[in-house]
Protein backbone atom coordinates (compact mmCIF):
# COMPACT_ATOMS: atom_id res chain seq x y z
CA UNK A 1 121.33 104.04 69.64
CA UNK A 2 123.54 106.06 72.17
CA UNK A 3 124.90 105.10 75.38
CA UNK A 4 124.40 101.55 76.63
CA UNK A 5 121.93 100.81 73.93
CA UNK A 6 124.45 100.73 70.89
CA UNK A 7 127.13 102.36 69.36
CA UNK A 8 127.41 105.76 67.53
CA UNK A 9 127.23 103.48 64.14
CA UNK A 10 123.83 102.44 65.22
CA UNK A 11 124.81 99.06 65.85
CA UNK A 12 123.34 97.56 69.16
CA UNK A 13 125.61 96.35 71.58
CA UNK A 14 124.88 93.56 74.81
CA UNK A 15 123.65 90.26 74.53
CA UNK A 16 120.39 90.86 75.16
CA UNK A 17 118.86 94.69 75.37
CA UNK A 18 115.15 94.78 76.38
CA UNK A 19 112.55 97.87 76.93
CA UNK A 20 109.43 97.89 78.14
CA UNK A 21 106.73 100.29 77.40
CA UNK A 22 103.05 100.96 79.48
CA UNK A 23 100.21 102.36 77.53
CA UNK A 24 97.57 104.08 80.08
CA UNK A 25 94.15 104.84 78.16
CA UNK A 26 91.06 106.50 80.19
CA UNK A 27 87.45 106.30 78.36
CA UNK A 28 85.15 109.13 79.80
CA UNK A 29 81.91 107.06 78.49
CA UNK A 30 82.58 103.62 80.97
CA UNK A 31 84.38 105.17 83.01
CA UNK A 32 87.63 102.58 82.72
CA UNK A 33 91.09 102.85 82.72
CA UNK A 34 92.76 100.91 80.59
CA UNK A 35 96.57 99.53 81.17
CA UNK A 36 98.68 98.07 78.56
CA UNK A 37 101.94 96.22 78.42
CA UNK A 38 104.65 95.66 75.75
CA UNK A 39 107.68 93.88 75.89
CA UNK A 40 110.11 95.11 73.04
CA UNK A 41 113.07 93.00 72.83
CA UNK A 42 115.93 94.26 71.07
CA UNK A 43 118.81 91.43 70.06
CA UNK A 44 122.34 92.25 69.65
CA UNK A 45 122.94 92.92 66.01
CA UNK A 46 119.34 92.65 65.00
CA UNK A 47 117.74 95.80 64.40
CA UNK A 48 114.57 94.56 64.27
CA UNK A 49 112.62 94.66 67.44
CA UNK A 50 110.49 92.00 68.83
CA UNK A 51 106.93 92.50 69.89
CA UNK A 52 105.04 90.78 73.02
CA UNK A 53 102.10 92.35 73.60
CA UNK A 54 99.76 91.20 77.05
CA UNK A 55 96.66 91.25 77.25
CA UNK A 56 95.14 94.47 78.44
CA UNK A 57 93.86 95.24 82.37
CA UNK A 58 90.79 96.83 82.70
CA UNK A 59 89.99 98.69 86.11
CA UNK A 60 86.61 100.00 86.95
CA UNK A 61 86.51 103.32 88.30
CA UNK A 62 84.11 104.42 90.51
CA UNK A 63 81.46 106.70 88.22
CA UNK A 64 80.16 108.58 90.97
CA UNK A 65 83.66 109.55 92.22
CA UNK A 66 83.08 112.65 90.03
CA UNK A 67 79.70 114.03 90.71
CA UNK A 68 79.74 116.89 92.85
CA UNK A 69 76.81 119.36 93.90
CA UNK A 70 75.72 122.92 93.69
CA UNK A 71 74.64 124.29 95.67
CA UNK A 72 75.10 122.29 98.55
CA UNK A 73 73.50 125.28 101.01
CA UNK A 74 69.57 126.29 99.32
CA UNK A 75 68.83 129.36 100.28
CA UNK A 76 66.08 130.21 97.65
CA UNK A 77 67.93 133.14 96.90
CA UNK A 78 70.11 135.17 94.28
CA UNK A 79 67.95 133.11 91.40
CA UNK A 80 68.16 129.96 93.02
CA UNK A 81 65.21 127.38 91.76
CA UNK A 82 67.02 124.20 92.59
CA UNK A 83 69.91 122.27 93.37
CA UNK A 84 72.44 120.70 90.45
CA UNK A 85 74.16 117.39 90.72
CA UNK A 86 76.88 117.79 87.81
CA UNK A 87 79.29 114.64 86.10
CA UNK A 88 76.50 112.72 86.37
CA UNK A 89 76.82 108.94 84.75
CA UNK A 90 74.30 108.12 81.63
CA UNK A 91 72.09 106.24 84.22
CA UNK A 92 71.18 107.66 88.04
CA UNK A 93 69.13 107.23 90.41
CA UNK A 94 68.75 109.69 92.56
CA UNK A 95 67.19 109.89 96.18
CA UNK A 96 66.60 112.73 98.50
CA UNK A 97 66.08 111.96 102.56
CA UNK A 98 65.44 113.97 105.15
CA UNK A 99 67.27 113.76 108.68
CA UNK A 100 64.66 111.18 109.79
CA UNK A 101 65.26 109.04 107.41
CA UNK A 102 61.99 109.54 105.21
CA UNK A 103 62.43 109.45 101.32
CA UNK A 104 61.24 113.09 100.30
CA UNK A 105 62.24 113.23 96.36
CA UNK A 106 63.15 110.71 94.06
CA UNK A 107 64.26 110.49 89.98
CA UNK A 108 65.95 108.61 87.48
CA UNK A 109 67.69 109.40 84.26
CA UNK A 110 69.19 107.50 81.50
CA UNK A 111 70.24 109.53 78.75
CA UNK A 112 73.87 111.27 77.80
CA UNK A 113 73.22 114.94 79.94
CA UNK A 114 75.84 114.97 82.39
CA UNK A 115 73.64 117.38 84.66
CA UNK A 116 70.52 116.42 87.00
CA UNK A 117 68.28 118.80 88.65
CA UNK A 118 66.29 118.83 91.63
CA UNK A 119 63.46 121.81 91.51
CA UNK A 120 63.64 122.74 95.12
CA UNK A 121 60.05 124.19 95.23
CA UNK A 122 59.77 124.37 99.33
CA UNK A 123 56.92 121.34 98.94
CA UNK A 124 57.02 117.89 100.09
CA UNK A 125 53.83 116.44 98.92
CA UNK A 126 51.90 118.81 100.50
CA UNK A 127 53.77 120.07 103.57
CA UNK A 128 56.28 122.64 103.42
CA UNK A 129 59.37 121.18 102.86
CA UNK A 130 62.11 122.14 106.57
CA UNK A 131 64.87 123.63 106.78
CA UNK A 132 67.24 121.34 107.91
CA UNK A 133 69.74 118.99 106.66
CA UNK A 134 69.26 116.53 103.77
CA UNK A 135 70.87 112.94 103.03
CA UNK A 136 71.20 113.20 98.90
CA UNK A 137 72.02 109.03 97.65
CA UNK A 138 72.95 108.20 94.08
CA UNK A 139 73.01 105.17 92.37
CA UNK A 140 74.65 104.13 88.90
CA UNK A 141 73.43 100.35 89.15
CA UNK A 142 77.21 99.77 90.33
CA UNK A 143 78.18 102.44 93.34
CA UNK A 144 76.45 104.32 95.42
CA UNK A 145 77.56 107.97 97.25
CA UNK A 146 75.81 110.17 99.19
CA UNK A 147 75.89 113.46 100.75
CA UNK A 148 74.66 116.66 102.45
CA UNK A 149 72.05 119.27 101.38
CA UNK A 150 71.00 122.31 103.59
CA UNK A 151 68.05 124.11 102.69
CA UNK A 152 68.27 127.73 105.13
CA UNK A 153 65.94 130.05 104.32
C-alpha cells in the first residue's frame, strides 16, 4: 500500500489498480513446463482482491535435450568397460551405427534409472568391433538426438 498503489493509511487509491502475477512450474518426471496466469484486480476502496485465473499452458520440452555421454572418446583404458549415456528419460531406445551406416548395438529401457550403459566389449557379433567413429541415436517415442562415439585404442 505505498506509492501509486494506496496511501500510507492503507487505503487504495486510482480507479482501477490491477497486477498481474506468472507462475512458472517445471516437472522433472514429463519433462513439462508449466505457465500460469493470474489477473488480480484491485478496486479503489475495496480491499479485497479479485481473482481470474487462466487456464494453464503446457509446453513440451524436448527429453533428450539433457542426455549427454561419457565418455564420448573409448579408449579401453584407465578402467574403462563401456560408455554411459546419463539423464536418460524412463523409456529409450537406443541405437549404435557405425560410419557405414550398419546398426552394430541396440537396447531399450523402460524403468526410472536415469543412466544407460553400453558394455563396449571390442565385439560386433563376431568381428572385432573398429576403431573409428560411431553414430549413437536415441529415441523417447517423441524426439530423437544423436551423436558421436570414438572408440581409439
Amino acid at each position: 500500500t505505498q506509492g501509486g498503489w494506496g496511501n500510507c493509511g492503507g487505503v487504495w487509491t486510482g480507479d482501477n489498480i490491477q497486477a498481474v502475477t506468472f507462475q512458472v512450474s517445471y516437472s522433472p518426471v514429463t519433462y513439462n513446463a508449466y505457465i500460469g496466469i493470474d489477473n488480480v484486480g484491485f478496486y479503489k476502496n475495496t480491499p479485497v482482491a479479485t481473482l481470474t485465473p487462466t487456464p494453464f499452458l503446457t509446453i513440451d520440452l524436448n527429453a533428450l535435450d539433457n542426455v549427454y555421454v561419457y565418455p564420448s572418446l573409448y579408449t579401453g583404458k584407465d578402467g574403462q568397460t563401456g560408455i554411459y549415456f546419463y539423464n536418460v528419460p524412463k523409456y529409450v531406445k537406443l541405437q549404435i551405427f557405425n560410419i557405414s551406416g550398419e546398426l552394430i548395438y541396440q537396447t531399450e529401457k523402460d524403468d526410472s534409472n536415469k543412466t544407460l550403459f553400453w558394455k563396449v566389449d571390442g565385439r560386433r557379433s563376431s568381428e572385432k568391433l573398429s576403431v573409428g567413429i560411431y553414430i549413437y541415436v536415441l529415441w523417447d517415442g517423441k524426439n530423437k538426438k544423436t551423436g558421436k562415439i570414438a572408440i581409439v585404442r
